[in-house]
Protein backbone atom coordinates (compact mmCIF):
# COMPACT_ATOMS: atom_id res chain seq x y z
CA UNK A 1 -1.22 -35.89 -14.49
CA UNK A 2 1.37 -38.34 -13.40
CA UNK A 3 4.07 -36.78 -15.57
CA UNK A 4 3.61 -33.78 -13.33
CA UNK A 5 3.34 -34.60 -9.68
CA UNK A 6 2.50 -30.66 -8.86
CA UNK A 7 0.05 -30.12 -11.57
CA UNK A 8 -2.79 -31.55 -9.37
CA UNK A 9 -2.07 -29.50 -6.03
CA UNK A 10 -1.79 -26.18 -8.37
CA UNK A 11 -5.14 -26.68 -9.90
CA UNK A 12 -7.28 -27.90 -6.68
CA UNK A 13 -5.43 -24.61 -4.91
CA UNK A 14 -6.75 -22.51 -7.57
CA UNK A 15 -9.96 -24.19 -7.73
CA UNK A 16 -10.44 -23.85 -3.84
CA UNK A 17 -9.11 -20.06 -3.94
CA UNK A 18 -12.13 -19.45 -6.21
CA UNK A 19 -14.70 -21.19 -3.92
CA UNK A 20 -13.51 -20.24 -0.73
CA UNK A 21 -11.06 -17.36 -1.03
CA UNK A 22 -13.77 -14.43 -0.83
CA UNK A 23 -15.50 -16.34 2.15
CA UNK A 24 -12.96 -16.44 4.27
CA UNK A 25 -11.35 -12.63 3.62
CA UNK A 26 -15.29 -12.17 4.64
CA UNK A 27 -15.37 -13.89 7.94
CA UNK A 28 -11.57 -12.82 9.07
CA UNK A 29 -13.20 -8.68 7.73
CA UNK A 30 -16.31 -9.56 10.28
CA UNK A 31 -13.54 -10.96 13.49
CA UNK A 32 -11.99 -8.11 12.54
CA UNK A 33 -14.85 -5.76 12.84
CA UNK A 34 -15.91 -7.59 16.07
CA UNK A 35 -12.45 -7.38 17.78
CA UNK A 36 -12.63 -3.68 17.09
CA UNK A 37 -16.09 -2.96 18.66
CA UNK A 38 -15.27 -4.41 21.39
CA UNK A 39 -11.97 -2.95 22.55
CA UNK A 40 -14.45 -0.09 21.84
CA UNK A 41 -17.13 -1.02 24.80
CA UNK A 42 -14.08 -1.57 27.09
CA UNK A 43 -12.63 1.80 26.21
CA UNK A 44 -9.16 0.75 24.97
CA UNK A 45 -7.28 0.18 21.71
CA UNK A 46 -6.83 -3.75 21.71
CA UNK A 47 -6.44 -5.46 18.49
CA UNK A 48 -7.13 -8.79 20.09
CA UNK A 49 -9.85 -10.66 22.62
CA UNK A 50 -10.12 -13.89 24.24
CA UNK A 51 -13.60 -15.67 23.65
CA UNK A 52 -13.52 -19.38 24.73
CA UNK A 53 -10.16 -19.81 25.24
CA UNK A 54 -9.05 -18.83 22.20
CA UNK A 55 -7.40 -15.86 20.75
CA UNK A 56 -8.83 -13.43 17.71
CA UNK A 57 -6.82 -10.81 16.49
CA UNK A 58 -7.03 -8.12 13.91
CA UNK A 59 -3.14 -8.57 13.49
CA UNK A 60 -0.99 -11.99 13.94
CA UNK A 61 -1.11 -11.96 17.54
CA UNK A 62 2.71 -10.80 18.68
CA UNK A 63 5.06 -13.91 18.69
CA UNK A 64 5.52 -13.57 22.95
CA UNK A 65 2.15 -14.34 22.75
CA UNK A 66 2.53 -17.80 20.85
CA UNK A 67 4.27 -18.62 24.07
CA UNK A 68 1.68 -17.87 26.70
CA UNK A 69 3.00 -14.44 27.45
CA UNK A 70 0.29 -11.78 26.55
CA UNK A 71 1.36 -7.96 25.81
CA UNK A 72 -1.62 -7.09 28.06
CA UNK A 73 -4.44 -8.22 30.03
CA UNK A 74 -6.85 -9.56 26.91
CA UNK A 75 -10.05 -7.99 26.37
CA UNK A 76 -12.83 -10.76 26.65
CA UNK A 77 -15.89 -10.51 24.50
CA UNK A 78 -18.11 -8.31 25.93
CA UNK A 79 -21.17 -9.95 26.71
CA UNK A 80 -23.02 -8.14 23.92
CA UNK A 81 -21.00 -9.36 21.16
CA UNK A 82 -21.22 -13.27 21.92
CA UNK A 83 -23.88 -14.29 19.91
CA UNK A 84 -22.65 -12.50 17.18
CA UNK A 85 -19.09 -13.84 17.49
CA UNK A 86 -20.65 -17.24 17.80
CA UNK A 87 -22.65 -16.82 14.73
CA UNK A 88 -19.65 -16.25 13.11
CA UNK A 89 -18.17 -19.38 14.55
CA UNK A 90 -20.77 -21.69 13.46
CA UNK A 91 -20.53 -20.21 10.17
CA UNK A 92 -17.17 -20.38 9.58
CA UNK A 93 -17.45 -24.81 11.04
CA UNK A 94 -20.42 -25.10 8.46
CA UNK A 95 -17.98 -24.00 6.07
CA UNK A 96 -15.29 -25.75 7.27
CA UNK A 97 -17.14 -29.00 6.92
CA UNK A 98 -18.91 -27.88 3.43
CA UNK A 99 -15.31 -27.39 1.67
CA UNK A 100 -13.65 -30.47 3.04
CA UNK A 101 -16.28 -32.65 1.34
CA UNK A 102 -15.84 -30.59 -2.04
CA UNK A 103 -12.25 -30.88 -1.98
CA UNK A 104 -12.60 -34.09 -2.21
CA UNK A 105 -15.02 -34.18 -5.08
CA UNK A 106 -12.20 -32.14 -6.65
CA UNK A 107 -9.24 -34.24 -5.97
CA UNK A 108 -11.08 -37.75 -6.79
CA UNK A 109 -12.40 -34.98 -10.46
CA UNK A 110 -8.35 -34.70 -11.01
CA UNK A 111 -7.35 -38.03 -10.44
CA UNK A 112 -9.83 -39.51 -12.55
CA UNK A 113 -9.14 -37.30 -15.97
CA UNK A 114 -7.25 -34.58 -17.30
CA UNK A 115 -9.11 -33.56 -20.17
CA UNK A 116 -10.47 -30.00 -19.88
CA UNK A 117 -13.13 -31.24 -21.99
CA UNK A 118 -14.79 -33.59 -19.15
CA UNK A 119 -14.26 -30.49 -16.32
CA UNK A 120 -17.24 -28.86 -18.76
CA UNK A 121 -19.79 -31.39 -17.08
CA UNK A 122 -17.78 -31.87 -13.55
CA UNK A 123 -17.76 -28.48 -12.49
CA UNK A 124 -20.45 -25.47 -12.50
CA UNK A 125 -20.46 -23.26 -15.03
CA UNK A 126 -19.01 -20.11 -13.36
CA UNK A 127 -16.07 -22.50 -12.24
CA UNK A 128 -14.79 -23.05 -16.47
CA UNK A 129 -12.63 -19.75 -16.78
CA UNK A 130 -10.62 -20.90 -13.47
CA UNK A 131 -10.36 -23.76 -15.11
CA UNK A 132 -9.41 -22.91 -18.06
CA UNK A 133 -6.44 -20.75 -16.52
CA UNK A 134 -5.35 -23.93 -15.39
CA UNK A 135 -5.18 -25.73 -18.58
CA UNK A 136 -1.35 -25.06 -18.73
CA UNK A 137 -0.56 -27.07 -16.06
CA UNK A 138 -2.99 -30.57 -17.72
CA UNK A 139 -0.41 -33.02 -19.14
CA UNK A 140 -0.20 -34.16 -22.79
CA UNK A 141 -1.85 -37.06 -23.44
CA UNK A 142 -4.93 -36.54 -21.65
CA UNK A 143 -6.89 -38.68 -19.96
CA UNK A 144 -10.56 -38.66 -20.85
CA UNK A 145 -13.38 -40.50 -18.91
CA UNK A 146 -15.56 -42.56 -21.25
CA UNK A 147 -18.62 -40.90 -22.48
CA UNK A 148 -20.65 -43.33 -20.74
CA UNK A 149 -18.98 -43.41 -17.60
CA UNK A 150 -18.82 -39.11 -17.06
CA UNK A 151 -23.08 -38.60 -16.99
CA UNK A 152 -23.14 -41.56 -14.41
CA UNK A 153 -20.34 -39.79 -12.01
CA UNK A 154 -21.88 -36.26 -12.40
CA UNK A 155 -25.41 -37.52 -11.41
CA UNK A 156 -23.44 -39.32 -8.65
CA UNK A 157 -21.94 -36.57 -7.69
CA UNK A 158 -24.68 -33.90 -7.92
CA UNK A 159 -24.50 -32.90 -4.24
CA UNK A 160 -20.85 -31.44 -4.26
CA UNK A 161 -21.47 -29.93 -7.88
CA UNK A 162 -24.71 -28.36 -6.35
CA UNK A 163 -22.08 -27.44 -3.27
CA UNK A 164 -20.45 -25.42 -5.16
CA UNK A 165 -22.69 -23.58 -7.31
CA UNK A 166 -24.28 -22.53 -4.05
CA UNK A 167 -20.66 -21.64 -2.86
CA UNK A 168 -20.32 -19.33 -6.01
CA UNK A 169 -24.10 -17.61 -5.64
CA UNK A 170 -22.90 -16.82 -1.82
CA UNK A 171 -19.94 -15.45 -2.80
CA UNK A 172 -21.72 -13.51 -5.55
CA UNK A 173 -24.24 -12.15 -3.29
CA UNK A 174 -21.79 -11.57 -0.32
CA UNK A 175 -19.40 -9.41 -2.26
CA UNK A 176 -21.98 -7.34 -4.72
């Protein structure tokens, strides 16, 4: 890919859209859910609470805010909704954590070769047709890994490949 210094950051943007794209529109419909029931239990129409110090909005919180200056008196969480909002919150760090290691499986996956052929065995199965929408941006020659050396990196790297098959079945089950 050196002959196109972008081609690498397109495809692992695409590729990480796919994994992680419905996950978080999921957890930022469930803050958004949460902020709403509970401006609810305190009877007013906020689209934003304060839970440990930090902010969660339905909206971009207003810019005056960004300075320290809130609209209005925040709504806290109401006591009823904590553990929920910190289930959430552990979630969402679990995730966190889950994706950075994958995205690097990724990157070292498109340093290492460009040859859509060797992505077959490197990624899951439900991953190929991102893949192959990203074929345009491979550059001409490929690079291949050797036949011998591709079965010894995938067994090496079965725990992120595994990662994100799991990913995909969430995702799958989440949003059916």
């Amino acid at each position: 890919m050196s002959h196109n210094p972008k081609a690498r950051g397109i495809m692992l943007s695409h590729i990480s859209d796919a994994l992680y794209l419905p996950t978080t529109k999921l957890h930022v419909s469930q803050v958004h859910d949460l902020v709403q029931r509970n401006s609810v239990l305190f009877g007013n129409r906020q689209e934003l609470l304060q839970f440990e110090g930090k902010v969660y909005s339905i909206f971009p919180p207003p810019s005056n805010y960004r300075r320290g200056v809130a609209p209005v008196p925040l709504n806290n969480l109401h006591p009823s909704l904590r553990d929920e909002m910190r289930e959430i919150l552990r979630v969402r760090e679990e995730i966190r954590r889950e994706k950075s290691v994958v995205i690097g499986y990724i990157q070292r996956v498109l340093m290492l070769t460009t040859d859509i052929s060797d992505y077959g065995a490197l990624f899951p199965e439900a991953m190929h047709k991102t893949i192959k929408g990203c074929s345009a941006y491979l550059v001409h020659p490929y690079k291949s890994m050797s036949p011998q050396f591709l079965p010894i990196f995938v067994h090496a790297n079965e725990r992120y490949i595994n990662a994100m098959k799991l990913r995909l079945m969430t995702n799958f089950i989440e949003h059916t």
